[in-house]
N, C-alpha and C. Protein backbone atom coordinates (compact mmCIF):
# COMPACT_ATOMS: atom_id res chain seq x y z
N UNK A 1 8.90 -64.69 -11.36
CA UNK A 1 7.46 -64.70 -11.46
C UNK A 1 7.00 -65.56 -12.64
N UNK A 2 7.72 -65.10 -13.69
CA UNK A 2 7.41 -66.21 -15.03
C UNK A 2 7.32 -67.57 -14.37
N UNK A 3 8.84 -67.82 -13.79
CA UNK A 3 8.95 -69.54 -13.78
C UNK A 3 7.71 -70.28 -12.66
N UNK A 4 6.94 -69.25 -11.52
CA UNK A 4 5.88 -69.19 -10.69
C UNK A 4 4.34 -69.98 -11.65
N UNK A 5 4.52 -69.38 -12.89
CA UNK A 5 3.17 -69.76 -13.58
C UNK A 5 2.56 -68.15 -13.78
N UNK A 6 3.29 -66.90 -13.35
CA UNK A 6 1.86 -66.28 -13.63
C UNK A 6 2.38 -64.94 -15.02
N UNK A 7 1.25 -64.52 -15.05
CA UNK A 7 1.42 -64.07 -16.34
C UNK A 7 2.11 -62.67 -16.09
N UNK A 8 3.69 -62.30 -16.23
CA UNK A 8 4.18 -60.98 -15.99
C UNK A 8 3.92 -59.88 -16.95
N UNK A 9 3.29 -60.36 -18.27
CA UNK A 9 2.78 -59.03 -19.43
C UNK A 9 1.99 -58.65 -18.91
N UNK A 10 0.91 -59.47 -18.36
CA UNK A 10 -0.48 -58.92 -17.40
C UNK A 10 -0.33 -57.76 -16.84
N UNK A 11 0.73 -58.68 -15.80
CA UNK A 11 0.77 -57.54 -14.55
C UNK A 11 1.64 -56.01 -14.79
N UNK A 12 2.16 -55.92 -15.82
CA UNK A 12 2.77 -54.98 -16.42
C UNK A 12 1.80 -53.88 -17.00
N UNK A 13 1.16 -54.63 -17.60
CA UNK A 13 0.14 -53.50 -18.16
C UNK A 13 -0.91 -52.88 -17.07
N UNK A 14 -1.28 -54.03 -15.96
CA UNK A 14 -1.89 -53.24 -15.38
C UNK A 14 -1.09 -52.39 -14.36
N UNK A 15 0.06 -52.36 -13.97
CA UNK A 15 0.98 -51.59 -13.32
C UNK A 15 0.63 -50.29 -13.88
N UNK A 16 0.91 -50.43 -15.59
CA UNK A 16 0.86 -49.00 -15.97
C UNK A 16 -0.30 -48.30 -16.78
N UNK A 17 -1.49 -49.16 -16.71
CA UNK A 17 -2.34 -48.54 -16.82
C UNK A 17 -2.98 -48.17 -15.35
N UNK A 18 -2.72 -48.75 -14.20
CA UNK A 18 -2.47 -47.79 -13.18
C UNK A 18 -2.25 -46.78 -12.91
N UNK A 19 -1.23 -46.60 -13.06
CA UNK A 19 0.01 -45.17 -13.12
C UNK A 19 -0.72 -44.47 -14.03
N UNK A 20 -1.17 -44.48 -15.09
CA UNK A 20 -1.39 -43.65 -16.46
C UNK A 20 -2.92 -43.50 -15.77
N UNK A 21 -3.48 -43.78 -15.03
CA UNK A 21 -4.80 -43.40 -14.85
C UNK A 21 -4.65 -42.35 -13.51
N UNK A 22 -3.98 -42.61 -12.15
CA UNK A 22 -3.73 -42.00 -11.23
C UNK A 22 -3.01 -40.86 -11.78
N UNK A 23 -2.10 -40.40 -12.96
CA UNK A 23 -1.56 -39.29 -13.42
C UNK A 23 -2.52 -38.73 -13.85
N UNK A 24 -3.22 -39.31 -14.77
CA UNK A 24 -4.42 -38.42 -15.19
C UNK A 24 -4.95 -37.63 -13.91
N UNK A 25 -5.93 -38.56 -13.07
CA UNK A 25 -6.62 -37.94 -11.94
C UNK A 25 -6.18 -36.32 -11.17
N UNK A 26 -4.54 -37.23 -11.36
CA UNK A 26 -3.55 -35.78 -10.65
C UNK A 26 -3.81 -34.77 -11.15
N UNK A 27 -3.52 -34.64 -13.17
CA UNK A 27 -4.03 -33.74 -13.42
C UNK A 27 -4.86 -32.73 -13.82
N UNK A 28 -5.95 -33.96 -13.83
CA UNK A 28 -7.42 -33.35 -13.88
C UNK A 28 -7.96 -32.34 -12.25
N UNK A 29 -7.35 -32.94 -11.33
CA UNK A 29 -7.47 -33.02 -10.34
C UNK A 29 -6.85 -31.17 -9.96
N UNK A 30 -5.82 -30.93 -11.17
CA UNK A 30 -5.18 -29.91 -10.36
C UNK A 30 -5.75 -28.47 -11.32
N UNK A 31 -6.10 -29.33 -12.37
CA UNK A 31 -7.28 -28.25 -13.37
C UNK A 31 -8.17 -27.69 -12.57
N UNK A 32 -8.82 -28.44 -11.83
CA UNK A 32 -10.13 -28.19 -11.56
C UNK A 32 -9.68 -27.03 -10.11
N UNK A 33 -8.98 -27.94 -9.35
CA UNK A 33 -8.67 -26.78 -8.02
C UNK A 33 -8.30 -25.68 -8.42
N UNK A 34 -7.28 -25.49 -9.36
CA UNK A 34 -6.75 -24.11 -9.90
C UNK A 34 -7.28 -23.35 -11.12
N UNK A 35 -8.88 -24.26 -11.62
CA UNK A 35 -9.25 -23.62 -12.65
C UNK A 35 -8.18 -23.02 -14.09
N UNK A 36 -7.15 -23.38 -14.24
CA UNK A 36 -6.66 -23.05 -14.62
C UNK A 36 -5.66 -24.52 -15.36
N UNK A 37 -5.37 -24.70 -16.53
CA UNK A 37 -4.47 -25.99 -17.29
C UNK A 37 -3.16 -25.13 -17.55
N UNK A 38 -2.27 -25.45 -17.54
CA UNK A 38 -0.77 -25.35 -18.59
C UNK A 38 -0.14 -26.92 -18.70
N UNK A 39 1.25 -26.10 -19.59
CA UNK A 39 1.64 -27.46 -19.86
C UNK A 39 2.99 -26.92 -19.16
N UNK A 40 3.29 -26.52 -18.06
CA UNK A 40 4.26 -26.36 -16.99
C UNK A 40 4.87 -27.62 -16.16
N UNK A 41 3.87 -28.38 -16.06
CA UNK A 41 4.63 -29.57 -15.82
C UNK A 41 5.06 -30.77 -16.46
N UNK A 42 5.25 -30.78 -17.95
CA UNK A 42 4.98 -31.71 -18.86
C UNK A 42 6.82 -31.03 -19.20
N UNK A 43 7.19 -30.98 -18.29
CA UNK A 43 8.86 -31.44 -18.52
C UNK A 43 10.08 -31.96 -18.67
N UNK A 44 10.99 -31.99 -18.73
CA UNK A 44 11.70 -33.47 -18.15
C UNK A 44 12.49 -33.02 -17.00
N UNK A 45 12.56 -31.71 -16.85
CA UNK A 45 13.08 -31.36 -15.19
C UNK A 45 11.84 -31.83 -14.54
N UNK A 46 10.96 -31.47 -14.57
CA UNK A 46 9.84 -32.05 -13.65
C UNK A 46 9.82 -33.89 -13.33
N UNK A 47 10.17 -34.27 -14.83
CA UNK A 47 10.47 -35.90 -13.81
C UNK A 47 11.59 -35.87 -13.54
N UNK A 48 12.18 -35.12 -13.78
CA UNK A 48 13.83 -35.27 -12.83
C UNK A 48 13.66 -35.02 -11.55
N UNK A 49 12.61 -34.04 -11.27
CA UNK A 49 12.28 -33.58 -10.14
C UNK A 49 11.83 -35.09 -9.02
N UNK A 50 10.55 -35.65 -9.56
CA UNK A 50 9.77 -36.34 -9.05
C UNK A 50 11.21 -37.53 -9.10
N UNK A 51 12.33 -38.07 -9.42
CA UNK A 51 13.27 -38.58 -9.26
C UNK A 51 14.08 -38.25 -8.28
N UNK A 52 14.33 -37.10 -7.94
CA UNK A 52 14.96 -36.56 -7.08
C UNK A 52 14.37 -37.02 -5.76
N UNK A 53 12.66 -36.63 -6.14
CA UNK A 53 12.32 -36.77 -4.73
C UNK A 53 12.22 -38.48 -4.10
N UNK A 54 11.96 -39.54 -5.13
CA UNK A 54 12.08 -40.63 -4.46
C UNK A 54 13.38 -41.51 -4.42
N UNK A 55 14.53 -40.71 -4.98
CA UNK A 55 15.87 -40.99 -4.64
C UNK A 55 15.84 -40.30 -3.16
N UNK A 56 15.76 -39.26 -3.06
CA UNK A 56 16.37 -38.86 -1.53
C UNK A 56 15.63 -38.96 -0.37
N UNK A 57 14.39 -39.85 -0.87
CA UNK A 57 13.75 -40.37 0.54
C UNK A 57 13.98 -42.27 0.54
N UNK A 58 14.56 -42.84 -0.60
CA UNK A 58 14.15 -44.05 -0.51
C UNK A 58 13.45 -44.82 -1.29
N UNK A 59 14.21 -45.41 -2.35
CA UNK A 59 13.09 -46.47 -3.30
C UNK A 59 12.56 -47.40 -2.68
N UNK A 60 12.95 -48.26 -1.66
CA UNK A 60 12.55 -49.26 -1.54
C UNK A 60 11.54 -49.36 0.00
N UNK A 61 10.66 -48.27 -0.04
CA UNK A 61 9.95 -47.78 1.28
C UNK A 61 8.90 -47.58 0.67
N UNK A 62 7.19 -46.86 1.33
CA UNK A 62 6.34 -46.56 0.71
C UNK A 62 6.72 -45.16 1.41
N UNK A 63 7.10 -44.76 1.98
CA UNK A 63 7.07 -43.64 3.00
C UNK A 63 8.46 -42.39 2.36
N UNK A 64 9.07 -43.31 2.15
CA UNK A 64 10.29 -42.77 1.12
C UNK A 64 9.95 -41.70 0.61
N UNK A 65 9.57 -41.85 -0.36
CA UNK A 65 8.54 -40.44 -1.94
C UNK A 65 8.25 -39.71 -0.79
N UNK A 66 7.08 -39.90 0.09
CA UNK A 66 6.89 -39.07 0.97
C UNK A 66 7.46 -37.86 1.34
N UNK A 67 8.42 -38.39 2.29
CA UNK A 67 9.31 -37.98 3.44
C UNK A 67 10.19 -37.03 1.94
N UNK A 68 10.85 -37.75 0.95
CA UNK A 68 11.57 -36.93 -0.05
C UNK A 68 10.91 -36.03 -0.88
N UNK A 69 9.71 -35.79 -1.18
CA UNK A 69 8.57 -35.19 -1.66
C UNK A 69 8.46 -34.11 -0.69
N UNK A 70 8.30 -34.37 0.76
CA UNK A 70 7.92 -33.05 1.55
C UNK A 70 9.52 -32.32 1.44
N UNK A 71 10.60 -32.69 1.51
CA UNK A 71 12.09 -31.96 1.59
C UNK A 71 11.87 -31.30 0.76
N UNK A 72 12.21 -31.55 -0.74
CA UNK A 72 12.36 -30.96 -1.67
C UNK A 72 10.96 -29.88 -2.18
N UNK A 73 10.07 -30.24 -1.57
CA UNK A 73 9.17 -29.31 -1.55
C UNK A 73 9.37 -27.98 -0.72
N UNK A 74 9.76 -28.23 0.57
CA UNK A 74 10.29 -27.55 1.75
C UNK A 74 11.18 -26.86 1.68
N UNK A 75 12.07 -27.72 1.03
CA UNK A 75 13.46 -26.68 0.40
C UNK A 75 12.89 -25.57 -0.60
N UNK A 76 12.27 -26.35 -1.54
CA UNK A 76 11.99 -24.97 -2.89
C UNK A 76 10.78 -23.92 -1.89
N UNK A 77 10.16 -23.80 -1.50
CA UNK A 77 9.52 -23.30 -0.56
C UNK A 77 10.45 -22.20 -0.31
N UNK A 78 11.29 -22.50 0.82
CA UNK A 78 11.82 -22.05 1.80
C UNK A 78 12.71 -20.92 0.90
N UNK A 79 13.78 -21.82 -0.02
CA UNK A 79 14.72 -21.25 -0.29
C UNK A 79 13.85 -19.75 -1.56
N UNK A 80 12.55 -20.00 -2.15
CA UNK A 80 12.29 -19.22 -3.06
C UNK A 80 12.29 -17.63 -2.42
N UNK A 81 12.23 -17.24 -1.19
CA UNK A 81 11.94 -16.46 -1.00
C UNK A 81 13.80 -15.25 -0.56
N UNK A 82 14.73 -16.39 -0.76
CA UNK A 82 16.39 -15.99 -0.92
C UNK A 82 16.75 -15.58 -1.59
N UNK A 83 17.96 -14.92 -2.26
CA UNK A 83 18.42 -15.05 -3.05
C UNK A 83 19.02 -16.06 -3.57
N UNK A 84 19.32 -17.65 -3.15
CA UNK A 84 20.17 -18.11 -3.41
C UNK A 84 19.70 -19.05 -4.31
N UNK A 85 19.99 -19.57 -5.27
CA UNK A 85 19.31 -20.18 -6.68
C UNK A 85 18.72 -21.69 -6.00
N UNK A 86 17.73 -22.08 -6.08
CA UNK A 86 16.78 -23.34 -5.64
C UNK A 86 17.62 -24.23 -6.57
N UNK A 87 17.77 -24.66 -7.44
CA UNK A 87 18.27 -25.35 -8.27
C UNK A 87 19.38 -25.84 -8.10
N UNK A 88 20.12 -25.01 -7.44
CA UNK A 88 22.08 -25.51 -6.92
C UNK A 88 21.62 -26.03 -5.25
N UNK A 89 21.07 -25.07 -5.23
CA UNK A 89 20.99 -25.62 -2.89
C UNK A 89 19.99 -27.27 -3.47
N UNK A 90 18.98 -27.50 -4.27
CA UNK A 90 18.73 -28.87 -4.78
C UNK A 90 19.62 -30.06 -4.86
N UNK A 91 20.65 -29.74 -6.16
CA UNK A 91 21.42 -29.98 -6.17
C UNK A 91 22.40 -30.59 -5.39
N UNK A 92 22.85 -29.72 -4.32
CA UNK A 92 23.76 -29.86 -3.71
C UNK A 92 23.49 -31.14 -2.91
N UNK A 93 22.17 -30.51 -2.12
CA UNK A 93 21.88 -31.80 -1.44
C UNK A 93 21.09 -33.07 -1.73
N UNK A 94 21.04 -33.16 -3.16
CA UNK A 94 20.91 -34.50 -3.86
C UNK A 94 22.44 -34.85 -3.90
N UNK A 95 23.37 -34.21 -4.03
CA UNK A 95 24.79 -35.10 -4.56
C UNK A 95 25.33 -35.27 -2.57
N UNK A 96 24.96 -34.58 -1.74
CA UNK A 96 25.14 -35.16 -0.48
C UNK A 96 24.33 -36.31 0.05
N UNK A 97 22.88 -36.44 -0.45
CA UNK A 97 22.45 -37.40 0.30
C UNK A 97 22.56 -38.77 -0.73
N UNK A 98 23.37 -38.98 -2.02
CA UNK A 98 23.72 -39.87 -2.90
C UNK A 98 24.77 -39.90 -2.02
N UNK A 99 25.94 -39.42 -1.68
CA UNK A 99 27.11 -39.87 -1.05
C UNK A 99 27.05 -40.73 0.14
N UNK A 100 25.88 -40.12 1.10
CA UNK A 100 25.75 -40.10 2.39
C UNK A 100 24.79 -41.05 2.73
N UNK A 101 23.81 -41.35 2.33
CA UNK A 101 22.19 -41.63 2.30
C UNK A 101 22.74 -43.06 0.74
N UNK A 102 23.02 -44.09 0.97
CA UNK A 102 22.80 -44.93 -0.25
C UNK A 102 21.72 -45.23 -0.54
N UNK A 103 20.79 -45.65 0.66
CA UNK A 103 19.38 -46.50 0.19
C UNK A 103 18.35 -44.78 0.23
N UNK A 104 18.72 -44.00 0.25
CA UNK A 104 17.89 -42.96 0.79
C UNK A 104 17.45 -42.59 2.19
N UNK A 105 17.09 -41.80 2.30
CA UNK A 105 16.77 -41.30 3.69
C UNK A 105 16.07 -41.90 4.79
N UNK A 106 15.10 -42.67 4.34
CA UNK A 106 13.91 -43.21 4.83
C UNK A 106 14.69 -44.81 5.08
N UNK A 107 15.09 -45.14 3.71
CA UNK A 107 16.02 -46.16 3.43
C UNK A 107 17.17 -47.00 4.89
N UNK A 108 18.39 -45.72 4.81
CA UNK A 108 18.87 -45.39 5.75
C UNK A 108 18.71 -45.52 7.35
N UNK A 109 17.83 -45.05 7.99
CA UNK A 109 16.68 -45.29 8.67
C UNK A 109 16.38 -46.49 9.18
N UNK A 110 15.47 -47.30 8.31
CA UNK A 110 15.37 -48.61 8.43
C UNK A 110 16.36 -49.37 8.56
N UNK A 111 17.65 -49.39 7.76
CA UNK A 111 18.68 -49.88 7.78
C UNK A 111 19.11 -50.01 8.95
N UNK A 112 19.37 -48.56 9.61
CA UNK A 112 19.97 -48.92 11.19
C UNK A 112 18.91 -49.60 12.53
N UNK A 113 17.73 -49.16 12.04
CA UNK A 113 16.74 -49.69 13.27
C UNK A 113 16.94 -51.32 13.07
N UNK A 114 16.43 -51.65 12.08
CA UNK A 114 16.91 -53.03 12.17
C UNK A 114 18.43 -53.85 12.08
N UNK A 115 19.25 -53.28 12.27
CA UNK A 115 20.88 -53.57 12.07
C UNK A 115 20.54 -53.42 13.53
N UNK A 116 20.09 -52.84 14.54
CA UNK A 116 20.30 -52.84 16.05
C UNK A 116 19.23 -53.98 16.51
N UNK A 117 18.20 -53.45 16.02
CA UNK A 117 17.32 -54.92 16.34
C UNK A 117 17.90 -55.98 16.12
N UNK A 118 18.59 -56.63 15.45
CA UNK A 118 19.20 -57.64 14.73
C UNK A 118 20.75 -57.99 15.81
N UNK A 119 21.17 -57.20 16.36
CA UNK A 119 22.43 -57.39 17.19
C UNK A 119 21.79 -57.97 18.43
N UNK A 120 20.33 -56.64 19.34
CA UNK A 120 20.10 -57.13 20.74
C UNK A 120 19.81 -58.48 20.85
């Protein structure tokens, strides 16, 4: 992009004064619905979390985060109401779909639709 002519500090800052404004919104956003502030999500499991989720749907998708956002949501959901610890059944199937899933789920996916498109 440099050697293009255009200015990449630019576009950097506005990348993340992007991001830093849409986070805000989020959590102004979640004040107001729940009447209620903490600092519960100001963790670093929580961005481990939000890592998790666009590793196991797919970095290089828009749909990715998605699709990995609703799982891991689905899972903690599902599994809270078990006995069995959310955190390991997480786990587990983050270190299966890293083995299994390289580009991610969504990733994956694409990979084969077009690997067949690409043969007919």
């Amino acid at each position: 992009a440099i050697s293009l002519g255009y200015s990449v500090a630019n576009y950097k800052l506005g990348a993340f004064v992007m991001s830093a404004a849409l986070a805000g919104l989020a959590g102004s956003l979640k004040a107001i619905v729940f009447q209620f502030a903490t600092l519960t999500d100001v963790t670093w499991q929580m961005s481990g979390e939000v890592i998790l989720m666009t590793l196991l749907g797919g970095i290089g998708t828009m749909v990715g985060p998605i699709i990995g956002a609703s799982l891991v949501i689905g899972l903690e959901n599902t599994l809270a109401t078990s006995g069995f610890p959310v955190t390991i059944a997480t786990g587990l199937i983050f270190m299966v779909c890293v083995l299994v899933f390289r580009r991610g789920i969504v990733g994956e996916f694409y990979a084969r639709i077009f690997k067949r498109a690409g043969k007919d």
